[in-house]
C-alpha atoms as a PDB file:
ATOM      1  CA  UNK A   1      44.690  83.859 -41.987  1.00  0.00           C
ATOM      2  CA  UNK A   2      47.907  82.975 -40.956  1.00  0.00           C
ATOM      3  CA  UNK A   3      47.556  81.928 -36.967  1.00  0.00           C
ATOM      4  CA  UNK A   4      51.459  81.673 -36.486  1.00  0.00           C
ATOM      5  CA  UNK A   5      51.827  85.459 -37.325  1.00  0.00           C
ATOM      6  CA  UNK A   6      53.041  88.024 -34.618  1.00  0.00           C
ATOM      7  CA  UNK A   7      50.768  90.216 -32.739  1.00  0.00           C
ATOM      8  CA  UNK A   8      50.034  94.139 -34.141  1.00  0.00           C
ATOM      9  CA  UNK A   9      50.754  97.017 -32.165  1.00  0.00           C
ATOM     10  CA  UNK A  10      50.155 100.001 -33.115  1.00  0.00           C
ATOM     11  CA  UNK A  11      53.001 102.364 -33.389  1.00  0.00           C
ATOM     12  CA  UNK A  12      51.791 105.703 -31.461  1.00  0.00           C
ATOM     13  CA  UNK A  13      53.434 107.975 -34.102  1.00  0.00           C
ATOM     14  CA  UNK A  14      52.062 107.044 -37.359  1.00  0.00           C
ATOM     15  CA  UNK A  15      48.925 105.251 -36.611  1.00  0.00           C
ATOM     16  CA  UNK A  16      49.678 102.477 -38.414  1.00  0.00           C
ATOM     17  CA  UNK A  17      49.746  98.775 -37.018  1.00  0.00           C
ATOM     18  CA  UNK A  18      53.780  97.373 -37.671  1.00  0.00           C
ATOM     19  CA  UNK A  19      54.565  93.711 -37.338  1.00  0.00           C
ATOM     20  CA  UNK A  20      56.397  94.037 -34.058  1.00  0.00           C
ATOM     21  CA  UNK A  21      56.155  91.140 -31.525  1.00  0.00           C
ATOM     22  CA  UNK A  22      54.649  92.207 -28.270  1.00  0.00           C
ATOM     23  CA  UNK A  23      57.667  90.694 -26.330  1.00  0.00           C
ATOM     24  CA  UNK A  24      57.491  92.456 -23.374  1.00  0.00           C
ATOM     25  CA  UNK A  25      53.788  91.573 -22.096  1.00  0.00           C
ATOM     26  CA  UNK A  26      53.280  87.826 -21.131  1.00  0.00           C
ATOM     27  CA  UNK A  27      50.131  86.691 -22.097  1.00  0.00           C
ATOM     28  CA  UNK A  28      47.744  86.491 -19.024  1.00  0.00           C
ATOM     29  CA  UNK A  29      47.464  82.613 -19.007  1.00  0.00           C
ATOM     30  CA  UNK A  30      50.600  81.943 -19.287  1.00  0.00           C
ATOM     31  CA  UNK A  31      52.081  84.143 -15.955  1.00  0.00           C
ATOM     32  CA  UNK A  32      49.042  82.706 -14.285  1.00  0.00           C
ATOM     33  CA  UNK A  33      50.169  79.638 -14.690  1.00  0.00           C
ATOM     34  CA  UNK A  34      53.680  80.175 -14.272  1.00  0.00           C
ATOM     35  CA  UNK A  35      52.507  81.831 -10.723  1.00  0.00           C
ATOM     36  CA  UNK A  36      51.206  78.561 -10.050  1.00  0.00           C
ATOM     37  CA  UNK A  37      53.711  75.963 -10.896  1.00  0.00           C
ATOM     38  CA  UNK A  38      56.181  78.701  -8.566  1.00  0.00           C
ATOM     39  CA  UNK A  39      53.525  78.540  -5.895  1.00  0.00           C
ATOM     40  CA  UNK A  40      53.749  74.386  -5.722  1.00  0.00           C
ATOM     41  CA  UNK A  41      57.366  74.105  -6.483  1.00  0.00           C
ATOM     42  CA  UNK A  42      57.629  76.302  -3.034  1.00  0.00           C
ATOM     43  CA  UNK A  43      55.274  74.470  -1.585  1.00  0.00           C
ATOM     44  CA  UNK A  44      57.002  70.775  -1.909  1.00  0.00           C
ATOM     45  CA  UNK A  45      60.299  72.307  -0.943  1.00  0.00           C
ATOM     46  CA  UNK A  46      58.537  73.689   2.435  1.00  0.00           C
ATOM     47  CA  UNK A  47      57.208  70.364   2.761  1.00  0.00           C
ATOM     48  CA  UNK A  48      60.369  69.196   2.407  1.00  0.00           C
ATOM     49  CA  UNK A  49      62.448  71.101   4.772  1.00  0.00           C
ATOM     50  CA  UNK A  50      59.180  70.103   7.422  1.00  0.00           C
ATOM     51  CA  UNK A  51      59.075  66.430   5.923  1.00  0.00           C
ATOM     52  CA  UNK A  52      55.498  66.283   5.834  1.00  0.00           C
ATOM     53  CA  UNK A  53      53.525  66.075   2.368  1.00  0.00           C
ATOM     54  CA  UNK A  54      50.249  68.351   3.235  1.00  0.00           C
ATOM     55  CA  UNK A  55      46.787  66.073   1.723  1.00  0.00           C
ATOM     56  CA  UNK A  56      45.547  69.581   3.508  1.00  0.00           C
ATOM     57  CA  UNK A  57      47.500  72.350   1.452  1.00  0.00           C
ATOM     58  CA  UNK A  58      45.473  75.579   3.623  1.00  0.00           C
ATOM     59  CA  UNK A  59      46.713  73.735   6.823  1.00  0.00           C
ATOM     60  CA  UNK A  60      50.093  75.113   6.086  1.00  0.00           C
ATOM     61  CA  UNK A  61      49.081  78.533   4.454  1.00  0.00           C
ATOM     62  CA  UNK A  62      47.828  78.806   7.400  1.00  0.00           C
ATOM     63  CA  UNK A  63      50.313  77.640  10.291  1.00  0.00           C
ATOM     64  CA  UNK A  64      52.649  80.458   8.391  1.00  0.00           C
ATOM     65  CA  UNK A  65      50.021  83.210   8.231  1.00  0.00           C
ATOM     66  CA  UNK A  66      50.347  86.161  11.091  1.00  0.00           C
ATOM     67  CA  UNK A  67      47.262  87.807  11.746  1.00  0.00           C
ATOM     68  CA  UNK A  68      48.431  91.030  10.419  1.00  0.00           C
ATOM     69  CA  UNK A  69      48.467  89.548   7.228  1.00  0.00           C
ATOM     70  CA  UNK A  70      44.741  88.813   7.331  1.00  0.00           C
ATOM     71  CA  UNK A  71      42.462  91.310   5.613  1.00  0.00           C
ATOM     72  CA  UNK A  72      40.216  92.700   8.010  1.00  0.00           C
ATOM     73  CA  UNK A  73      36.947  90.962   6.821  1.00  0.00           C
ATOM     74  CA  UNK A  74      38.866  87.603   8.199  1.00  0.00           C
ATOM     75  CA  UNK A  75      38.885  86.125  11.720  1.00  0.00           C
ATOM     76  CA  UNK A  76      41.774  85.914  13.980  1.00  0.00           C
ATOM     77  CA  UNK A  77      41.394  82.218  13.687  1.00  0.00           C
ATOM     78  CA  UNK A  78      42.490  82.049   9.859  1.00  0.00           C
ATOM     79  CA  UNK A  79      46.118  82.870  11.498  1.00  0.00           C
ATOM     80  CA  UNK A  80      48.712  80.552  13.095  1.00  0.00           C
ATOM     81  CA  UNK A  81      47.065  80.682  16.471  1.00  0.00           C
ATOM     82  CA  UNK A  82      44.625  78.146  16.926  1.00  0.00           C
ATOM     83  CA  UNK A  83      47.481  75.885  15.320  1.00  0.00           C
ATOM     84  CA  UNK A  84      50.025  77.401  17.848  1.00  0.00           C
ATOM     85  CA  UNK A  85      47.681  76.770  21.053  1.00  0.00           C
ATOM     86  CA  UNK A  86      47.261  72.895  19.559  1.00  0.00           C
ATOM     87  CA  UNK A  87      50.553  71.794  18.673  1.00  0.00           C
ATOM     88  CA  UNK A  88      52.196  73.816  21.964  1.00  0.00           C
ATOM     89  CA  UNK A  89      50.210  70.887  23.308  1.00  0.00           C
ATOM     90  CA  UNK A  90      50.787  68.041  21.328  1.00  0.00           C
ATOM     91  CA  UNK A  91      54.345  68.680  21.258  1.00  0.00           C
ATOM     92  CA  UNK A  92      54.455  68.574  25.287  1.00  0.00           C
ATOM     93  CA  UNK A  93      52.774  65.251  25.134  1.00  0.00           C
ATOM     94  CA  UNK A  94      55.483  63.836  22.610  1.00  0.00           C
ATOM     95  CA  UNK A  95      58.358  65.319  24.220  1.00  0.00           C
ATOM     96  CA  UNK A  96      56.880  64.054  27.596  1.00  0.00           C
ATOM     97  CA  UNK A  97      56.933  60.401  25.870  1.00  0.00           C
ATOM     98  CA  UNK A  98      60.374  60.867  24.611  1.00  0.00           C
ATOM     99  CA  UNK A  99      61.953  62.196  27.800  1.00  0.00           C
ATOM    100  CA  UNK A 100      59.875  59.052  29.740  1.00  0.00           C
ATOM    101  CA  UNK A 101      61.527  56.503  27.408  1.00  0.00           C
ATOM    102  CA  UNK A 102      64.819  58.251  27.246  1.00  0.00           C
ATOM    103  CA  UNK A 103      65.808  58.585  30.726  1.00  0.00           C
ATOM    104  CA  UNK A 104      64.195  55.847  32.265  1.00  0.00           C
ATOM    105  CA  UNK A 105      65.848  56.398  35.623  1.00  0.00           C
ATOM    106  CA  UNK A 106      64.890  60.523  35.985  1.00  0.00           C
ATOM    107  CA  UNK A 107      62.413  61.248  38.617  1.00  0.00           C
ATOM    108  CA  UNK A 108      59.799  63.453  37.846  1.00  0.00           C
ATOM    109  CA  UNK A 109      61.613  66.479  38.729  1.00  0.00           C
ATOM    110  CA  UNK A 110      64.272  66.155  36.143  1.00  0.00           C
ATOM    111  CA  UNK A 111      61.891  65.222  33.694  1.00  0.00           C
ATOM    112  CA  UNK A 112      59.869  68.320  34.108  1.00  0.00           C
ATOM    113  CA  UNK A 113      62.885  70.627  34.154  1.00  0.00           C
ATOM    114  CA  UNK A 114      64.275  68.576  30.556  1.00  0.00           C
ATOM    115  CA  UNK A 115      60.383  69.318  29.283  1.00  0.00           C
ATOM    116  CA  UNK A 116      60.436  72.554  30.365  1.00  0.00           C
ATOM    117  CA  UNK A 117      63.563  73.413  28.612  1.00  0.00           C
ATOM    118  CA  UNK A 118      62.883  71.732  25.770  1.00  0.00           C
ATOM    119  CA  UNK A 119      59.205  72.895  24.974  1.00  0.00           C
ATOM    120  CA  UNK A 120      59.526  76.665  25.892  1.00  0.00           C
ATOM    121  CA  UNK A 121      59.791  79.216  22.692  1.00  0.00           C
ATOM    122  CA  UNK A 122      63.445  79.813  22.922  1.00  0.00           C
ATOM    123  CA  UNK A 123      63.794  75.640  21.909  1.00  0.00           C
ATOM    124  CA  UNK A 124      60.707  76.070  19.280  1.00  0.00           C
ATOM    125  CA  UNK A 125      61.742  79.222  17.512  1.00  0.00           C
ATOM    126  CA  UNK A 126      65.462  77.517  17.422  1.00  0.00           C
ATOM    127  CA  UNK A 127      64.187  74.585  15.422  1.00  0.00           C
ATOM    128  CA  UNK A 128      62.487  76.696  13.114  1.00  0.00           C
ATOM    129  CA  UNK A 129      65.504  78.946  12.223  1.00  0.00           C
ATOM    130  CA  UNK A 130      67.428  75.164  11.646  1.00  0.00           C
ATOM    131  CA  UNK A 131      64.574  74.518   9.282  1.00  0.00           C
ATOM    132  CA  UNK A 132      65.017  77.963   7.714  1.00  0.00           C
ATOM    133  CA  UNK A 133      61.415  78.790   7.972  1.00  0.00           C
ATOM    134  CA  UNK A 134      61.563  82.680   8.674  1.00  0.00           C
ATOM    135  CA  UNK A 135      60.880  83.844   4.972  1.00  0.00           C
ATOM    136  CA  UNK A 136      58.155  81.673   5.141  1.00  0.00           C
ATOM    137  CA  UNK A 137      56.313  83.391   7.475  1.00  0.00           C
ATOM    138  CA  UNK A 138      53.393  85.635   5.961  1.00  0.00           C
ATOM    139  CA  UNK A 139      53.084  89.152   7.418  1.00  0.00           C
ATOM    140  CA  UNK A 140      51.188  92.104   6.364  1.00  0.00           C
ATOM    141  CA  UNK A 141      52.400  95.372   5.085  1.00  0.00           C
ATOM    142  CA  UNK A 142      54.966  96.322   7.238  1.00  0.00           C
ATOM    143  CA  UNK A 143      58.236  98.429   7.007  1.00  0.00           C
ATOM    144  CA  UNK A 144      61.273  95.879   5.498  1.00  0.00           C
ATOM    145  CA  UNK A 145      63.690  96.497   9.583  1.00  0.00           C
ATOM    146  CA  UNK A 146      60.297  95.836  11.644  1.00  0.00           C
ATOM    147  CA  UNK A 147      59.083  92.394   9.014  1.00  0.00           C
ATOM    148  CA  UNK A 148      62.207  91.084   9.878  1.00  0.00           C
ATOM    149  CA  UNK A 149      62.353  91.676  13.214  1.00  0.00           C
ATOM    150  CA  UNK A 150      58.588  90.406  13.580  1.00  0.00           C
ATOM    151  CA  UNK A 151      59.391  87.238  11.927  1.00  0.00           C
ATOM    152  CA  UNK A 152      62.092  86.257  14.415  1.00  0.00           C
ATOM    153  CA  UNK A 153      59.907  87.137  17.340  1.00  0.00           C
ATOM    154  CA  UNK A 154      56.843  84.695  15.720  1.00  0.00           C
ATOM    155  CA  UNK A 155      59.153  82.081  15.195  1.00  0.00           C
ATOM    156  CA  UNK A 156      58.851  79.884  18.190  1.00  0.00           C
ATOM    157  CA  UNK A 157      54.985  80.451  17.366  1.00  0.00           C
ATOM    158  CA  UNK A 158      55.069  79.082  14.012  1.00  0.00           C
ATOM    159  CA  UNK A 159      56.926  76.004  14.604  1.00  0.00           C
ATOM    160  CA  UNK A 160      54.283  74.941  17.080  1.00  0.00           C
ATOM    161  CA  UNK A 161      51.807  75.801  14.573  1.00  0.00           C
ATOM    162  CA  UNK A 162      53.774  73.747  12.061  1.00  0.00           C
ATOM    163  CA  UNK A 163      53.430  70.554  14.562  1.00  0.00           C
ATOM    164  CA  UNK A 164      49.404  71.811  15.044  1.00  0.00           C
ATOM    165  CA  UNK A 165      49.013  71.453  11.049  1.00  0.00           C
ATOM    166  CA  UNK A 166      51.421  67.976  10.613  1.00  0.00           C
ATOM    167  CA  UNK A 167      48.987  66.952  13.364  1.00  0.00           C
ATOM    168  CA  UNK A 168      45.486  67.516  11.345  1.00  0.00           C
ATOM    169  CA  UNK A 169      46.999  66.624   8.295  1.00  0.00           C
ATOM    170  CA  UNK A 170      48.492  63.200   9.037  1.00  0.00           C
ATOM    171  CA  UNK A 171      48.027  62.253  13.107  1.00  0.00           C
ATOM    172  CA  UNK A 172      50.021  61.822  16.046  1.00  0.00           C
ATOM    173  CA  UNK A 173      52.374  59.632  14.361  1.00  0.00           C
ATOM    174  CA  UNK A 174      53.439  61.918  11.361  1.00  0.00           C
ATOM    175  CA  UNK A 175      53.960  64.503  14.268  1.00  0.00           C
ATOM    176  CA  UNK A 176      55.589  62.262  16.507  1.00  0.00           C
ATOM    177  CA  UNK A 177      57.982  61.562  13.349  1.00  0.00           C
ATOM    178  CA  UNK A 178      58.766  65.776  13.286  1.00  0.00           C
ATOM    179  CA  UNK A 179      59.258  66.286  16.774  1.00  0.00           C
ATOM    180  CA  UNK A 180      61.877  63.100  17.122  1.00  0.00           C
ATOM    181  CA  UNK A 181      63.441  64.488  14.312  1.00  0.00           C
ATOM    182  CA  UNK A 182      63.676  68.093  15.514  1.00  0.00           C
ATOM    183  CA  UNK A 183      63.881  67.520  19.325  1.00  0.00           C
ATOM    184  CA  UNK A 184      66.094  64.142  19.792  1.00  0.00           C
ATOM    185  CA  UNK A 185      69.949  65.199  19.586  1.00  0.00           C
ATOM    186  CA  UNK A 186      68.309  68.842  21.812  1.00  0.00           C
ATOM    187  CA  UNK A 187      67.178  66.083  24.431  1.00  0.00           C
ATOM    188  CA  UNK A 188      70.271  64.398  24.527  1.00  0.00           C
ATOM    189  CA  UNK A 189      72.738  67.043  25.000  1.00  0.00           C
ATOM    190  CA  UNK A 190      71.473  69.250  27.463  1.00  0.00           C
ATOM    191  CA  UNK A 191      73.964  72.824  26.943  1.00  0.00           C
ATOM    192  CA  UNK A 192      73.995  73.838  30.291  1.00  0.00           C
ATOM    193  CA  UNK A 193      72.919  72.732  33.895  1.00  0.00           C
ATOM    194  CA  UNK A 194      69.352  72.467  34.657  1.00  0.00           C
ATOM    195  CA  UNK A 195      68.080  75.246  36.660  1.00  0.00           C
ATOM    196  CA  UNK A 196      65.436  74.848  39.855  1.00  0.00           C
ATOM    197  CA  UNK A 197      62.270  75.447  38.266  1.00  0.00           C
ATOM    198  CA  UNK A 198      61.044  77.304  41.270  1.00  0.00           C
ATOM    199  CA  UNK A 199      64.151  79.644  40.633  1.00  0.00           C
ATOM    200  CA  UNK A 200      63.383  80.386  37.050  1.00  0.00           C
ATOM    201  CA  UNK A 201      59.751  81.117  37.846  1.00  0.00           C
ATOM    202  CA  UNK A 202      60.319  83.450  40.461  1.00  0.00           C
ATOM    203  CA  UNK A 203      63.139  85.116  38.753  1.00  0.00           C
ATOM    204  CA  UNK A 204      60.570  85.350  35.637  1.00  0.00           C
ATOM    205  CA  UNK A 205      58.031  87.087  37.709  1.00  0.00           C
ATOM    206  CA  UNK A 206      60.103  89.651  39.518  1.00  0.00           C
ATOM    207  CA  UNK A 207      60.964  90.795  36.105  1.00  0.00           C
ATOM    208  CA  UNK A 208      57.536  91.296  34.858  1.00  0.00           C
ATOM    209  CA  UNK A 209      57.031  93.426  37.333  1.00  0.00           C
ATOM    210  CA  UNK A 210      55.000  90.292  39.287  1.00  0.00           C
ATOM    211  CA  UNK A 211      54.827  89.019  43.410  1.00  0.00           C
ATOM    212  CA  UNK A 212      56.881  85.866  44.593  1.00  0.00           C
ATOM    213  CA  UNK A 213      54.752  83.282  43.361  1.00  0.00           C
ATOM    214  CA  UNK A 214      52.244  81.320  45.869  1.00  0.00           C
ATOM    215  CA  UNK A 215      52.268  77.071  46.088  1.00  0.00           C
ATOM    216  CA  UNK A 216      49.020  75.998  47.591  1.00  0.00           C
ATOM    217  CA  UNK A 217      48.643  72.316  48.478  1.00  0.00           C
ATOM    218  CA  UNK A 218      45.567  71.406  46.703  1.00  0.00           C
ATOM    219  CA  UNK A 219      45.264  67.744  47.646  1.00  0.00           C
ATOM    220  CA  UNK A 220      47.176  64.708  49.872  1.00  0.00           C
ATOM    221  CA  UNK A 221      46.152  61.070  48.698  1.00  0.00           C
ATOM    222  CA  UNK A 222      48.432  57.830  49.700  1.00  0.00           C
ATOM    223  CA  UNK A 223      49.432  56.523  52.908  1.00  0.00           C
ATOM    224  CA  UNK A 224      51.117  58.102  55.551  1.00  0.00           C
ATOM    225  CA  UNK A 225      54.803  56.349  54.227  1.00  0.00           C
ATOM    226  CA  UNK A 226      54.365  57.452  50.416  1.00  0.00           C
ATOM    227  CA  UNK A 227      52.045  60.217  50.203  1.00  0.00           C
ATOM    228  CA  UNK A 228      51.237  62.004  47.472  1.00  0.00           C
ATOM    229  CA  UNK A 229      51.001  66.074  46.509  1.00  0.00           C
ATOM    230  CA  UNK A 230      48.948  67.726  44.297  1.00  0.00           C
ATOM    231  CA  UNK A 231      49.926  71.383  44.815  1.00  0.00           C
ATOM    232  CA  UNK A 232      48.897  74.498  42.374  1.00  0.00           C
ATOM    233  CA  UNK A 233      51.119  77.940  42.178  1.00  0.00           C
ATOM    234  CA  UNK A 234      49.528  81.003  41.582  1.00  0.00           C
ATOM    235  CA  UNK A 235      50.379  84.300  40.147  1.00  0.00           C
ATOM    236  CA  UNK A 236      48.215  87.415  39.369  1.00  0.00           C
ATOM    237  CA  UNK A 237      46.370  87.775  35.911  1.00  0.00           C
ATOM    238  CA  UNK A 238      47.691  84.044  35.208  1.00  0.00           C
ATOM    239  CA  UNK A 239      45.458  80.805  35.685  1.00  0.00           C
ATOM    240  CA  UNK A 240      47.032  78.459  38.206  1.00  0.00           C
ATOM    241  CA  UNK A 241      49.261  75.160  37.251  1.00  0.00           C
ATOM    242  CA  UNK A 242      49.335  72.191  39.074  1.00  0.00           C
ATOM    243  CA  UNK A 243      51.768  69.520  39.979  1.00  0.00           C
ATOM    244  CA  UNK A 244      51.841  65.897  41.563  1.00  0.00           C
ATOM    245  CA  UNK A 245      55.140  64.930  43.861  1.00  0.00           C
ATOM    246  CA  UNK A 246      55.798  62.444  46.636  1.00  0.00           C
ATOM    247  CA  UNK A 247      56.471  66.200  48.604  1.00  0.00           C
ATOM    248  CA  UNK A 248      55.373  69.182  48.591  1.00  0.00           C
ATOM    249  CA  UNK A 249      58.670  70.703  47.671  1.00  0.00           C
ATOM    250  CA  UNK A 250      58.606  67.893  44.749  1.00  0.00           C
ATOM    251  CA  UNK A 251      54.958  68.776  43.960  1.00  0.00           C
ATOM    252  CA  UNK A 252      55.801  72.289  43.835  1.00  0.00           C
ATOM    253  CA  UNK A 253      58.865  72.158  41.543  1.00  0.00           C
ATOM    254  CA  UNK A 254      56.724  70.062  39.282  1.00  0.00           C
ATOM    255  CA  UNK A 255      53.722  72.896  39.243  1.00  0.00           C
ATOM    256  CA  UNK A 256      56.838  75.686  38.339  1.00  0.00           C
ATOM    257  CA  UNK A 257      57.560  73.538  35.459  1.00  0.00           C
ATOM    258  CA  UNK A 258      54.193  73.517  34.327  1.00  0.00           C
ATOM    259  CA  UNK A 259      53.837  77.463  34.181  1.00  0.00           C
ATOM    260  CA  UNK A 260      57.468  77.776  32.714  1.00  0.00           C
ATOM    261  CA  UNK A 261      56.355  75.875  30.163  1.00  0.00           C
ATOM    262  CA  UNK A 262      52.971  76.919  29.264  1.00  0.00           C
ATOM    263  CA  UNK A 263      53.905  80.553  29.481  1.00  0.00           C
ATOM    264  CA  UNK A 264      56.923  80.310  27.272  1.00  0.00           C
ATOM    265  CA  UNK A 265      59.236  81.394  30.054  1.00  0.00           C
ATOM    266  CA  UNK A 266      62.779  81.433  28.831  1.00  0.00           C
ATOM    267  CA  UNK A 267      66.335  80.174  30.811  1.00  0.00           C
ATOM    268  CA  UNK A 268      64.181  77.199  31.991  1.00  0.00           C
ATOM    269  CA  UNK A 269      67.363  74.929  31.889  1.00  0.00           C
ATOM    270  CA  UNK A 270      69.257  74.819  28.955  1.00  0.00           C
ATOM    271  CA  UNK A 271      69.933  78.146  27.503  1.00  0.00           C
ATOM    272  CA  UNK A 272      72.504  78.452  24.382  1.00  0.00           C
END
């Protein structure tokens, strides 16, 4: 039997089998592994855009999975999140070390107000449209207007969780490298004058609809000629954030900065 013949179909009007190449199916195996050699070649050019190489290829599927694209059998924490809530951390902490060596002559005020700016969504979800990760972003079934207005909102959200996964993968270093890379010209050229942290805050909670926010002072330590603050500022439904100043109006500034940034809040500082 000849192995190099075409296949047989059989023609539906006669019965009979003609010698007719079945050129419009692709052979199981084959798109199976054409799907896959697609799947990595997207893969290394994500990893290139991020310039990270993943030894931990789910840690990205999953720093670019929403939650609405989880079947309902999965948990929550096979989404971005737990990824977000980690690298909205680490990237503080490296942005804090780059804004300490950078400015070596900013008090702690400015400082906060620079890491405030430059860690709060607005900052994030502009890094990850320069890195054209929206189409990455895996959603459920939703209607084509409200995917892509859902990716732009997640944005900030998955560039955190992006720095979460470059974490796991590879350590603070190989995240260090992405944030410098990302964040260094942002932290250099500041687009418009710092606000007063206090200022944002308030503004933030009058328009959610919230009451001026409270500074308590928590703690004095030091002596009497360089004392130091610990002071906390409170706002319903929110936990409280702390700050450390030689005053309390220092302290308290410092404690603003800390909310803006945890909770995202937007027009920090520098606002494009």
């Amino acid at each position: 039997m000849n192995d190099d013949a075409p296949d047989l179909q059989t023609s539906s009007s006669s019965g009979e089998a003609s010698l007719q190449p079945d050129a419009g199916r692709e052979p199981a195996a084959a798109k199976k592994k054409r799907s896959k050699i697609s799947a990595k070649a997207a893969t290394a050019a994500l990893e290139a855009r991020i310039g990270h190489k993943f030894a931990d290829a789910t840690l990205l599927a999953t720093a670019f999975t929403h939650v609405s694209a989880l079947k309902s059998s999965r948990k929550r924490g096979d989404s971005y999140q737990r990824l977000e809530f980690l690298g909205d951390h680490v990237l503080g902490l490296i942005v804090s070390d780059m804004l300490y060596r950078a400015f070596p002559n900013a008090d702690e005020g400015e400082l906060s107000k620079r890491l405030a700016d430059l860690v709060r969504k607005e900052s994030c979800a502009d890094v990850a449209k320069s890195l054209g990760l929206v189409d990455d972003i895996k959603l459920g079934a939703v209607g084509a207007g409200a995917g892509a207005r859902l990716r732009k909102s997640v944005l900030g959200d998955i560039c955190e969780a992006v720095i979460g996964a470059v974490f796991l993968d590879g350590g603070y270093d190989a995240a260090a490298g992405f944030v410098e890379r990302n964040w260094t010209e942002r932290m250099h050229k500041p687009r418009r004058p710092l606000r007063d942290p206090k200022t944002v805050l308030q503004e933030w909670a009058q328009g959610k609809g919230l009451p001026t926010p409270v500074y308590r002072e928590i703690e004095r330590t030091g002596p009497h000629h360089d004392p130091q603050f610990r002071v906390a500022v409170e706002l319903p439904g929110l936990a409280p954030a702390e700050g450390v100043g030689g005053s309390k109006r220092a302290a308290e500034k410092v404690a603003a900065s800390v909310m803006i940034a945890r909770e995202g809040v937007g027009g920090g500082s520098n606002d494009g």
